[in-house]
N, C-alpha and C. Protein backbone atom coordinates (compact mmCIF):
# COMPACT_ATOMS: atom_id res chain seq x y z
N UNK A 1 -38.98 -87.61 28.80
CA UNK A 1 -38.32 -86.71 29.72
C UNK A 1 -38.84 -86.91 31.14
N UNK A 2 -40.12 -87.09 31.24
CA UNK A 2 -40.53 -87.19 33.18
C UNK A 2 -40.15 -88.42 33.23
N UNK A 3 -40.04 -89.33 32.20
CA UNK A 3 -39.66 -90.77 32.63
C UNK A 3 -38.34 -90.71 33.20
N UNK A 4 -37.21 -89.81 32.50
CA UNK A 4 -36.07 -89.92 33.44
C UNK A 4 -36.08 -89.13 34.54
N UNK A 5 -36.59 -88.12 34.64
CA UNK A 5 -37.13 -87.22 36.00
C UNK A 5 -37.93 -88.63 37.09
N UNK A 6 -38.63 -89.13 36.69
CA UNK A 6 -39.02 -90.40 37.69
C UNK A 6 -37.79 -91.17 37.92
N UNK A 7 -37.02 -91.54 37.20
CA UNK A 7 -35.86 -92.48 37.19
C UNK A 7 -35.13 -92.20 38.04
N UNK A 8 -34.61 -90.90 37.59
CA UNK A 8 -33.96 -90.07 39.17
C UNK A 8 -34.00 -90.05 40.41
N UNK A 9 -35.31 -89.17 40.56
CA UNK A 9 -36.15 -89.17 42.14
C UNK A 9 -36.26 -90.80 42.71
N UNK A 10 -35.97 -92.11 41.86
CA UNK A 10 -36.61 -93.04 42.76
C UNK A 10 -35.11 -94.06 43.32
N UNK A 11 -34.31 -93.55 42.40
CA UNK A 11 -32.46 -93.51 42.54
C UNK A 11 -32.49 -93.30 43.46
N UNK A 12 -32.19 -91.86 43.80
CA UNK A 12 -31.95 -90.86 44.93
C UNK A 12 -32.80 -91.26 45.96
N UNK A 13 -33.98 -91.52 45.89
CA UNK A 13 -35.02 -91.60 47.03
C UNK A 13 -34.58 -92.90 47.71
N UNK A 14 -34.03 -94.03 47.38
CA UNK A 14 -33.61 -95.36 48.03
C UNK A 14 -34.41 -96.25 47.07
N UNK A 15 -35.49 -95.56 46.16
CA UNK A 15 -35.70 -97.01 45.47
C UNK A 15 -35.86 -97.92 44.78
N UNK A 16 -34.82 -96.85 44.22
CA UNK A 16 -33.98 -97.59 42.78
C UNK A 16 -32.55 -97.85 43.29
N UNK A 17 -31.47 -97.71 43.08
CA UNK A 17 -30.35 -98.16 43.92
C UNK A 17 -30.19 -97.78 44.93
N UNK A 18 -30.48 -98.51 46.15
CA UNK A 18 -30.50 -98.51 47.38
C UNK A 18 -29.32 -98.55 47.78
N UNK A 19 -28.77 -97.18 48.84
CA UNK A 19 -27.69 -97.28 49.53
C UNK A 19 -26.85 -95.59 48.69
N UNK A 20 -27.33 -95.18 47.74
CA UNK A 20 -26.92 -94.01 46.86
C UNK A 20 -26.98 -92.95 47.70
N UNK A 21 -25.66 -92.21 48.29
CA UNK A 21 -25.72 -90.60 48.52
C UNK A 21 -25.75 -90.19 47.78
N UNK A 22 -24.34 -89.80 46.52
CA UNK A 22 -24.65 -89.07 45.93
C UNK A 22 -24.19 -89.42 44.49
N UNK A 23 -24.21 -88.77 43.47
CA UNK A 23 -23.43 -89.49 42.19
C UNK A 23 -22.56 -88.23 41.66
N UNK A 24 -20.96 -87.88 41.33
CA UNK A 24 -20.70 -86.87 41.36
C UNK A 24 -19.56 -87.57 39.63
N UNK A 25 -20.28 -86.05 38.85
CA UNK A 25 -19.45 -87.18 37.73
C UNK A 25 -19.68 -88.52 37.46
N UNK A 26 -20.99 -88.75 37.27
CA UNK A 26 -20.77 -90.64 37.01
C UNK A 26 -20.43 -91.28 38.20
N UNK A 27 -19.68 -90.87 39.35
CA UNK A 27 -18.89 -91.78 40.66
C UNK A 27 -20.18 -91.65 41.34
N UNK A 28 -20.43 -93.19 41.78
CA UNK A 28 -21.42 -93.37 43.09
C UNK A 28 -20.42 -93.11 44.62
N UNK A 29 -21.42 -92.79 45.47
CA UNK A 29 -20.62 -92.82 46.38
C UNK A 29 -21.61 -93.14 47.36
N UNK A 30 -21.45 -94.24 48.23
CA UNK A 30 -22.58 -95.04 48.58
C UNK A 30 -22.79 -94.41 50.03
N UNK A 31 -24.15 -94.79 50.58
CA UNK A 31 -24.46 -94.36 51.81
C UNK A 31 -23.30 -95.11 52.56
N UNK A 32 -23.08 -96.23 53.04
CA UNK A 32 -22.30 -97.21 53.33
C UNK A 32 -20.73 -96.42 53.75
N UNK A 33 -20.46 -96.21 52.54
CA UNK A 33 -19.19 -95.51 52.64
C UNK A 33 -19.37 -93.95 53.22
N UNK A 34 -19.90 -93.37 53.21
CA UNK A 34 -20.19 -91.91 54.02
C UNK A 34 -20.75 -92.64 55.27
N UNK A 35 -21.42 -93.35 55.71
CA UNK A 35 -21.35 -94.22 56.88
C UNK A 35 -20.03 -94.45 57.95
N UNK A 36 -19.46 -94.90 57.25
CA UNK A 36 -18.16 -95.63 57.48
C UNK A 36 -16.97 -94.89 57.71
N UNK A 37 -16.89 -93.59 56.75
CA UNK A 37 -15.91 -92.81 56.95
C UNK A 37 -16.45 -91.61 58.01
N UNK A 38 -17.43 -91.63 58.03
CA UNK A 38 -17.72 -90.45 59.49
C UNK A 38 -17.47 -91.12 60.50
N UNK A 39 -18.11 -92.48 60.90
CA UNK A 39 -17.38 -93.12 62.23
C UNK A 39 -16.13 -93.16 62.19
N UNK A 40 -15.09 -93.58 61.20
CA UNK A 40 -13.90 -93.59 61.29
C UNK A 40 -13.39 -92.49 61.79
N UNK A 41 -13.29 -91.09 60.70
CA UNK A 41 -13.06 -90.07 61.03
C UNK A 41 -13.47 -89.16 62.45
N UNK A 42 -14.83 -90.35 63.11
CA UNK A 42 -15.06 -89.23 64.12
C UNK A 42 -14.32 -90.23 65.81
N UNK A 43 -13.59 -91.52 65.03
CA UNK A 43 -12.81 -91.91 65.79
C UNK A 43 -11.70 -91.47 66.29
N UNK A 44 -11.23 -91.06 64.99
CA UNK A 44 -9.42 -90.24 65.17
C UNK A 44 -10.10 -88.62 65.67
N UNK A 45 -11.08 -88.19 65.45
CA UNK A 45 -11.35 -86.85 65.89
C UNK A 45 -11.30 -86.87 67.85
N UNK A 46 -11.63 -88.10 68.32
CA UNK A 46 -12.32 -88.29 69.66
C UNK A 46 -10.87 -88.34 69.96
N UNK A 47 -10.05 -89.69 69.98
CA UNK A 47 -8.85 -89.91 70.16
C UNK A 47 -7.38 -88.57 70.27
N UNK A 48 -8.06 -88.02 68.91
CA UNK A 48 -6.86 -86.58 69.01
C UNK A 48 -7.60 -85.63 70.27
N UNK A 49 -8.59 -85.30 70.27
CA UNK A 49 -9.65 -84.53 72.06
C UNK A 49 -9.16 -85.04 73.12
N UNK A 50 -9.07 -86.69 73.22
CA UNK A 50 -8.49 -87.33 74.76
C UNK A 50 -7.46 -86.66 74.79
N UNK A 51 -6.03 -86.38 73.62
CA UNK A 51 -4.76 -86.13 73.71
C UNK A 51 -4.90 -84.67 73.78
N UNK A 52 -5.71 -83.74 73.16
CA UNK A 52 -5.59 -82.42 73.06
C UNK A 52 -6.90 -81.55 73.52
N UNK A 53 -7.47 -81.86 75.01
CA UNK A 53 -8.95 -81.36 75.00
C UNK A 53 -8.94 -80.13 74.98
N UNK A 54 -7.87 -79.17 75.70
CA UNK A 54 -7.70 -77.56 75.41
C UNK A 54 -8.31 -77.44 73.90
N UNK A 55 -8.24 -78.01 72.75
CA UNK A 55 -8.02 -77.82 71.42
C UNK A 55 -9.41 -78.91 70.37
N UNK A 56 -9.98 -79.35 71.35
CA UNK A 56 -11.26 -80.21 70.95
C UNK A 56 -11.51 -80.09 69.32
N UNK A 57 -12.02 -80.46 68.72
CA UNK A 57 -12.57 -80.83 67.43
C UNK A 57 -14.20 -81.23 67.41
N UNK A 58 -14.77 -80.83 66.89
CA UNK A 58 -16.18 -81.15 66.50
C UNK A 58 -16.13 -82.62 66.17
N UNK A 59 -17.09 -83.49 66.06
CA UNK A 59 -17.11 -84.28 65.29
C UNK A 59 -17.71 -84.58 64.22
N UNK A 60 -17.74 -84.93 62.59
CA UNK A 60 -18.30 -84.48 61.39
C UNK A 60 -19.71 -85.07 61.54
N UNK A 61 -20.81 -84.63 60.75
CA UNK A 61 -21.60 -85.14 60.23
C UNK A 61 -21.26 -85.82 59.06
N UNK A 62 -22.76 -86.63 59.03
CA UNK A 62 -22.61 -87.92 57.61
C UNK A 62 -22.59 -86.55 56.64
N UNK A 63 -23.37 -85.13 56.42
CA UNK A 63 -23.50 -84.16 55.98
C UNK A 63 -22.39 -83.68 55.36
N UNK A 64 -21.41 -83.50 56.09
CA UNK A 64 -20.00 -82.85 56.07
C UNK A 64 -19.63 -84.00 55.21
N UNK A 65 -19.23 -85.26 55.61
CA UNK A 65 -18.58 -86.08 55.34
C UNK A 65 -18.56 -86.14 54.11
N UNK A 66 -19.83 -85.93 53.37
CA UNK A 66 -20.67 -86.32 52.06
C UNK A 66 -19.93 -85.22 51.30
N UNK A 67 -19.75 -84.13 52.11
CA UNK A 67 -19.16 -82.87 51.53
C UNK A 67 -17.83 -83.11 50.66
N UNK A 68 -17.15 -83.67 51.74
CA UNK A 68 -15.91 -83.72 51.35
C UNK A 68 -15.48 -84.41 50.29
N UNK A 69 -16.09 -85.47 50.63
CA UNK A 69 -15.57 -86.91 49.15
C UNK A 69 -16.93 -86.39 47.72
N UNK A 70 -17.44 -85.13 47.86
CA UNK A 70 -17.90 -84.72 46.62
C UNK A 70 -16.52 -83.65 46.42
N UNK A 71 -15.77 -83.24 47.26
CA UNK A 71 -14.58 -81.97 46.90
C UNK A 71 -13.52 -83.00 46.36
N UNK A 72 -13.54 -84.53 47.26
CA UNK A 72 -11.98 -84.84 46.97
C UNK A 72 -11.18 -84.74 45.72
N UNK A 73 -12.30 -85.28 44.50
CA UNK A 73 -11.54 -85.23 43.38
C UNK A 73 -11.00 -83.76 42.90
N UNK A 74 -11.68 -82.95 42.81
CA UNK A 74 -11.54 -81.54 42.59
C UNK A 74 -10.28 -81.06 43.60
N UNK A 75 -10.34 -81.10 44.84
CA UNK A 75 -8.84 -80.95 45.64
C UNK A 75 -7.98 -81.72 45.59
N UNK A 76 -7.56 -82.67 45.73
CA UNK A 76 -6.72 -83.60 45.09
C UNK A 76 -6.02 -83.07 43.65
N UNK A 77 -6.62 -83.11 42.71
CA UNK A 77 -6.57 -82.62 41.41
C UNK A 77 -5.10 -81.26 41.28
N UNK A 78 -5.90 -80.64 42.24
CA UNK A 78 -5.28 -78.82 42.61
C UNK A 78 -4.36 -79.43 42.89
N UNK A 79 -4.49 -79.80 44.18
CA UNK A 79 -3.02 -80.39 45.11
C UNK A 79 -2.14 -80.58 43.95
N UNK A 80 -2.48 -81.52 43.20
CA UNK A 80 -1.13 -82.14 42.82
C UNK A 80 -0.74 -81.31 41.37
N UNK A 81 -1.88 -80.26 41.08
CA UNK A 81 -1.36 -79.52 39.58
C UNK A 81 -0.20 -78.30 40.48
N UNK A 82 -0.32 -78.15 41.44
CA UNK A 82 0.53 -77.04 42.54
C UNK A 82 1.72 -78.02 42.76
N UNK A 83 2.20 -79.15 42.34
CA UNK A 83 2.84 -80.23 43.15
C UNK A 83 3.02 -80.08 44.77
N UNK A 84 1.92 -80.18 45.32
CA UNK A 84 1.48 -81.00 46.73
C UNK A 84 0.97 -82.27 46.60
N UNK A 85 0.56 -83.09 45.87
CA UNK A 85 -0.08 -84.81 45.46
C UNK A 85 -0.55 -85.25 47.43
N UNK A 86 -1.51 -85.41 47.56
CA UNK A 86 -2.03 -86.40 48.88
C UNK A 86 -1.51 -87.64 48.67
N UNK A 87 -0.73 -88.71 49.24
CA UNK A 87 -0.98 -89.81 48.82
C UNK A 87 -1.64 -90.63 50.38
N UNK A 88 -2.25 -91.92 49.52
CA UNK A 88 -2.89 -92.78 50.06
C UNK A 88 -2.07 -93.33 52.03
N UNK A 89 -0.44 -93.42 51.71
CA UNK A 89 0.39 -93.91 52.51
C UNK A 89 -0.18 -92.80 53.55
N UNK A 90 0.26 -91.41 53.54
CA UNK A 90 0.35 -89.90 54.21
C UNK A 90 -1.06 -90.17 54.90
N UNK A 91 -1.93 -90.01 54.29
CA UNK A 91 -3.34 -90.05 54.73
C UNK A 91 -3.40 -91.14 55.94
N UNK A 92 -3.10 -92.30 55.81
CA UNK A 92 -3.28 -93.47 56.76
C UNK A 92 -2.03 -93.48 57.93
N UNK A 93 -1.25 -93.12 57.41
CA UNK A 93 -0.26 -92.27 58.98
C UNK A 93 -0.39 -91.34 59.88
N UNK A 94 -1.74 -90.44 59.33
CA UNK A 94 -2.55 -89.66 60.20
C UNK A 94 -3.80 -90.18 61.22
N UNK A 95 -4.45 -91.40 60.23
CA UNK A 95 -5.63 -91.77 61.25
C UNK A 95 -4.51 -92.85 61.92
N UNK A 96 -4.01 -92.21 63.42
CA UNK A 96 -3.30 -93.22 64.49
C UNK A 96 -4.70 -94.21 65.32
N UNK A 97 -5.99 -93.85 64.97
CA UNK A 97 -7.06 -94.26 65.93
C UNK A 97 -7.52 -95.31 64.66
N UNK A 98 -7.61 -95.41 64.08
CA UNK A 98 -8.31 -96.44 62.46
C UNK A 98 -7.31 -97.45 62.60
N UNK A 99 -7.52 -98.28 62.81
CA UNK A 99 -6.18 -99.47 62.17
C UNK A 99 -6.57 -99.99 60.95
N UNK A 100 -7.78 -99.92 60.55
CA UNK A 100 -7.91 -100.51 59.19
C UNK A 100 -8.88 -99.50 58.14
N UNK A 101 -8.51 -98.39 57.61
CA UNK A 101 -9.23 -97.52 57.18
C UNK A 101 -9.81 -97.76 56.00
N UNK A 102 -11.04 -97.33 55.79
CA UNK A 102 -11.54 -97.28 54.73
C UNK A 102 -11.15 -96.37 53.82
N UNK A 103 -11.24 -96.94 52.47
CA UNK A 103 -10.76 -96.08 50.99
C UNK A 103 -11.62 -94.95 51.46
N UNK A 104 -12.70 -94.92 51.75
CA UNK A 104 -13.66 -93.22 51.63
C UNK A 104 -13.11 -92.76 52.82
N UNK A 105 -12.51 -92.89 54.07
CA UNK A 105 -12.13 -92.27 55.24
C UNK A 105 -10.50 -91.73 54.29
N UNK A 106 -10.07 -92.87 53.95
CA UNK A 106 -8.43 -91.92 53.21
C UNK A 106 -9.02 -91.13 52.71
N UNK A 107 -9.36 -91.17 51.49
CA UNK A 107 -10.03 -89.92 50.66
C UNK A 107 -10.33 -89.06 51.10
N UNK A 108 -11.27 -88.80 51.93
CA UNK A 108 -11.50 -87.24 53.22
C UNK A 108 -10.58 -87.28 53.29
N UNK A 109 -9.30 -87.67 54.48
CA UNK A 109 -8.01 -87.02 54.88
C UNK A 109 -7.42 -86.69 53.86
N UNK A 110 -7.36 -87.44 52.29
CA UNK A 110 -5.99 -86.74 51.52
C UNK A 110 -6.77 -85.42 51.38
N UNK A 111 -8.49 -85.17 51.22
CA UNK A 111 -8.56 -84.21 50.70
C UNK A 111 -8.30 -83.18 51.49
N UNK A 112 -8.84 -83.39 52.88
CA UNK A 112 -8.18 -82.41 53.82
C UNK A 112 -6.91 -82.22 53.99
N UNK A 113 -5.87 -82.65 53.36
CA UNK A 113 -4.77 -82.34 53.45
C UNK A 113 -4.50 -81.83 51.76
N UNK A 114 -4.96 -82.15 50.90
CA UNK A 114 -5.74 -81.21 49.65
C UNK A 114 -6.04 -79.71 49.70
N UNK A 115 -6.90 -79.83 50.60
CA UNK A 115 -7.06 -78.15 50.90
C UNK A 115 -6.34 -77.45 51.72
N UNK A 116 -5.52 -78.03 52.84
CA UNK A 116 -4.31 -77.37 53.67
C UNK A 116 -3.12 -77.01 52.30
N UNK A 117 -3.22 -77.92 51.53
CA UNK A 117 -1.93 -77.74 50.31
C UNK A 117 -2.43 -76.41 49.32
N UNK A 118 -3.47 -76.18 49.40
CA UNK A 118 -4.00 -75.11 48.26
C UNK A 118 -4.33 -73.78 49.25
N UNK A 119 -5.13 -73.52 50.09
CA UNK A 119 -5.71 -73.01 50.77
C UNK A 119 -5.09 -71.36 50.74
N UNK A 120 -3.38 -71.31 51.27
CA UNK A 120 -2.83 -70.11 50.83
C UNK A 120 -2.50 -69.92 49.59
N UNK A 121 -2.99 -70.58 48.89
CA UNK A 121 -2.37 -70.06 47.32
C UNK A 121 -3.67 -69.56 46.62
N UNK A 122 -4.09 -68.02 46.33
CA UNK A 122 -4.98 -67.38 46.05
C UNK A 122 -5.74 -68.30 44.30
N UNK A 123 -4.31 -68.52 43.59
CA UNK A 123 -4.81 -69.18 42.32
C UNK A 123 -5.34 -70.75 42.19
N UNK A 124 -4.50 -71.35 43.47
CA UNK A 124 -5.00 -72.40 43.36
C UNK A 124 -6.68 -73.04 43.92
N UNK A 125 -6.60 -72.10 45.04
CA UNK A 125 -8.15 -72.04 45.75
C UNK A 125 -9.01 -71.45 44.81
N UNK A 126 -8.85 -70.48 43.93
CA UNK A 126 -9.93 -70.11 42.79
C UNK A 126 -10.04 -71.46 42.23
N UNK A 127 -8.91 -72.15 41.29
CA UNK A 127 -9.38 -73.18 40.54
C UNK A 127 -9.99 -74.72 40.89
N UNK A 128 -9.72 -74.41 42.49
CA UNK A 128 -10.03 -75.74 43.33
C UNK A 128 -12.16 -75.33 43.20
N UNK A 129 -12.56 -74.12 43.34
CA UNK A 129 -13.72 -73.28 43.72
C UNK A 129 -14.44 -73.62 41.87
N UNK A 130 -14.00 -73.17 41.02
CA UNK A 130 -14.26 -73.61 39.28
C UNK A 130 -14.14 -75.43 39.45
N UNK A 131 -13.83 -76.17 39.67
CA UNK A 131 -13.82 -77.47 39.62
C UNK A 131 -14.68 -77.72 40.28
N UNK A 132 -14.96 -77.63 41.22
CA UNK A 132 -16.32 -77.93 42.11
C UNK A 132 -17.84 -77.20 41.51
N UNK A 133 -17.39 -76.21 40.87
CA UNK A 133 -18.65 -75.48 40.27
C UNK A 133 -18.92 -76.23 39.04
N UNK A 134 -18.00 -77.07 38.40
CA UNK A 134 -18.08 -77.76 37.37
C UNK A 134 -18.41 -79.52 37.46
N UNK A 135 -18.39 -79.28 38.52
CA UNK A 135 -18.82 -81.11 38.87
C UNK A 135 -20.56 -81.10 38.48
N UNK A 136 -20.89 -82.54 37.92
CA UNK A 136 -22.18 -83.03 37.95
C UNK A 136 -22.80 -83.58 39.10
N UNK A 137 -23.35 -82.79 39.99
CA UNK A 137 -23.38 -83.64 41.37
C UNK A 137 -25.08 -83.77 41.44
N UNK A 138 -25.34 -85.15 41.75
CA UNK A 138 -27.09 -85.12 42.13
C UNK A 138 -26.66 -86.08 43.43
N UNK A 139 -26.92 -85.23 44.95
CA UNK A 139 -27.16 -85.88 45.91
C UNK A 139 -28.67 -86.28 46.50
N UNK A 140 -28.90 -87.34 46.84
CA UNK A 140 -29.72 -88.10 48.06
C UNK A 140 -30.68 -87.07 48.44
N UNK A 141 -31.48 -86.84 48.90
CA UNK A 141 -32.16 -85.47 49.06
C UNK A 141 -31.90 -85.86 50.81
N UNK A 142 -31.67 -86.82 51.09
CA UNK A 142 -31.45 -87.34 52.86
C UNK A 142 -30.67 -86.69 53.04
N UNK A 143 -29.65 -86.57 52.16
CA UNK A 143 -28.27 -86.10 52.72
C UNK A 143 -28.19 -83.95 52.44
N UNK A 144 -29.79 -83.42 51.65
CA UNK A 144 -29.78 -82.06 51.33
C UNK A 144 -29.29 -82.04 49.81
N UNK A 145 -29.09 -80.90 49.64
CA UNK A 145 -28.94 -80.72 48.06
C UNK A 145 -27.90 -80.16 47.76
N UNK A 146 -27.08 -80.10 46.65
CA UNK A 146 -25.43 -79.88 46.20
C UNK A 146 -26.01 -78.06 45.81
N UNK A 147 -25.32 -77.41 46.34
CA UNK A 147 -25.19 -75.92 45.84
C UNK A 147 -23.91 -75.81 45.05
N UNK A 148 -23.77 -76.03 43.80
CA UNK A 148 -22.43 -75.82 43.14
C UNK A 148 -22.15 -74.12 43.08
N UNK A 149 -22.53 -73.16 43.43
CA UNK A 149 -22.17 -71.92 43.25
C UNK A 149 -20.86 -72.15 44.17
N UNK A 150 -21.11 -72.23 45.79
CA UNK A 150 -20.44 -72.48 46.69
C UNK A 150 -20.14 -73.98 47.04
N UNK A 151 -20.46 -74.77 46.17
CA UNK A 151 -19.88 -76.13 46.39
C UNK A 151 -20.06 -76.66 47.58
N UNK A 152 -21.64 -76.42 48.10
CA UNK A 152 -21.66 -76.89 49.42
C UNK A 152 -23.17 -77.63 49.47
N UNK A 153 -23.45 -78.17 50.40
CA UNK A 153 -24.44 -79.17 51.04
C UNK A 153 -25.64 -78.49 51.39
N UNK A 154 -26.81 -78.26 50.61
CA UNK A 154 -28.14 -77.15 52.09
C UNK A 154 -28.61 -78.25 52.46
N UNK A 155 -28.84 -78.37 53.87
CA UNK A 155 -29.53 -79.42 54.70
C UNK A 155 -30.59 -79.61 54.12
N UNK A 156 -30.79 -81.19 54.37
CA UNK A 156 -32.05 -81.79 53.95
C UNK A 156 -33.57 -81.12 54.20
N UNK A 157 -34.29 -81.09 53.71
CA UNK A 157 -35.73 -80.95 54.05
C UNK A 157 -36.12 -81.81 54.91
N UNK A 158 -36.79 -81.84 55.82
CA UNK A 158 -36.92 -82.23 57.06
C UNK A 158 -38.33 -83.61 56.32
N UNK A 159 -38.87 -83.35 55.19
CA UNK A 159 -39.53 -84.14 54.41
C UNK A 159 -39.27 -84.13 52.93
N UNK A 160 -38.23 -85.27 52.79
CA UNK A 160 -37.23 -85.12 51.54
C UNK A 160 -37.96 -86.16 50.54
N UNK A 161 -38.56 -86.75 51.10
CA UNK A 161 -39.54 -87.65 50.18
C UNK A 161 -40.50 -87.08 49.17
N UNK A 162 -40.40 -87.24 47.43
CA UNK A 162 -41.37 -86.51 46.92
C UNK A 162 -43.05 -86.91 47.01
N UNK A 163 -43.64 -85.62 46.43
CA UNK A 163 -45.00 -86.16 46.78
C UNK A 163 -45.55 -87.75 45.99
N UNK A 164 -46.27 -88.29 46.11
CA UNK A 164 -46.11 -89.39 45.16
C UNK A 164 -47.65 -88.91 44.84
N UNK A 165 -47.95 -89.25 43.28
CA UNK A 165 -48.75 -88.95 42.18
C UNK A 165 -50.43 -89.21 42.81
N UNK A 166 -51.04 -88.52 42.63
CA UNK A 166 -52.33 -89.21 42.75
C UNK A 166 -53.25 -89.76 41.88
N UNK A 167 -54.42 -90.65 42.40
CA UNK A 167 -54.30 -92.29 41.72
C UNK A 167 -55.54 -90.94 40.73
């Protein structure tokens, strides 16, 4: 049993598979790609500000980002049991600033357009809220820790590295 408790911590820590945010359900989801889709996403965020600065947008953290593509499957899911479905096409007609988007940057947008599809529907946002409480999520401790009550991210420990054993 501590042998897989070590196995874990050295996963997650960078040093056992290097490059691991988070693993949600069995799905890796690599630093790389939460990399990749926050610059993307915080491309089309900048681009829509030049066009709309009255109306500015934040731009995401790798934090947030990480957030989302742990919700996508779970919103997505809703979406399309409500028949709203995200598809892949829809998503990439929105980033006008990406010309070549990454699969994890679509994925955020369908899901954000996932949760615009559920959001007023009282039954569907409960079951979108139970799917996320039901995910297996072990994130990165870099990236903070998965709160499945609320299906959200607590910021990292500012020293996320565990203690290491003494000799």
């Amino acid at each position: 049993m501590a042998a897989a408790a070590a196995a874990g911590a050295l996963l997650l820590s960078g040093c056992g598979t290097t490059g691991t945010a988070a693993i949600v359900d069995g799905s890796v989801i690599t630093e790389q790609s939460v990399q990749v889709a926050t610059q993307q996403i915080n491309d089309q965020i900048a681009a829509i500000n030049k066009k709309n600065p009255s109306q500015a947008s934040q731009p995401l953290t790798t934090s947030s980002v990480l957030n989302w593509l742990i919700w996508a499957p779970s919103l997505l899911a809703e979406s399309e049991a409500v028949g709203q479905a995200q598809s892949d096409a829809s998503a990439k007609a929105l980033l006008t600033a990406v010309p070549d988007p990454d699969p994890a940057t679509i994925l955020l947008v369908r899901a954000q357009g996932a949760l615009n599809a559920v959001q007023n529907d009282t039954n569907a946002s409960h079951a979108v809220l139970v799917r996320i409480q039901h995910l297996k999520v072990t994130v990165n401790p870099r990236f903070g820790s998965f709160e499945p009550t609320g299906g959200l991210l607590n910021p990292a420990s500012p020293n996320w590295l565990p203690a290491q054993p003494k000799a």
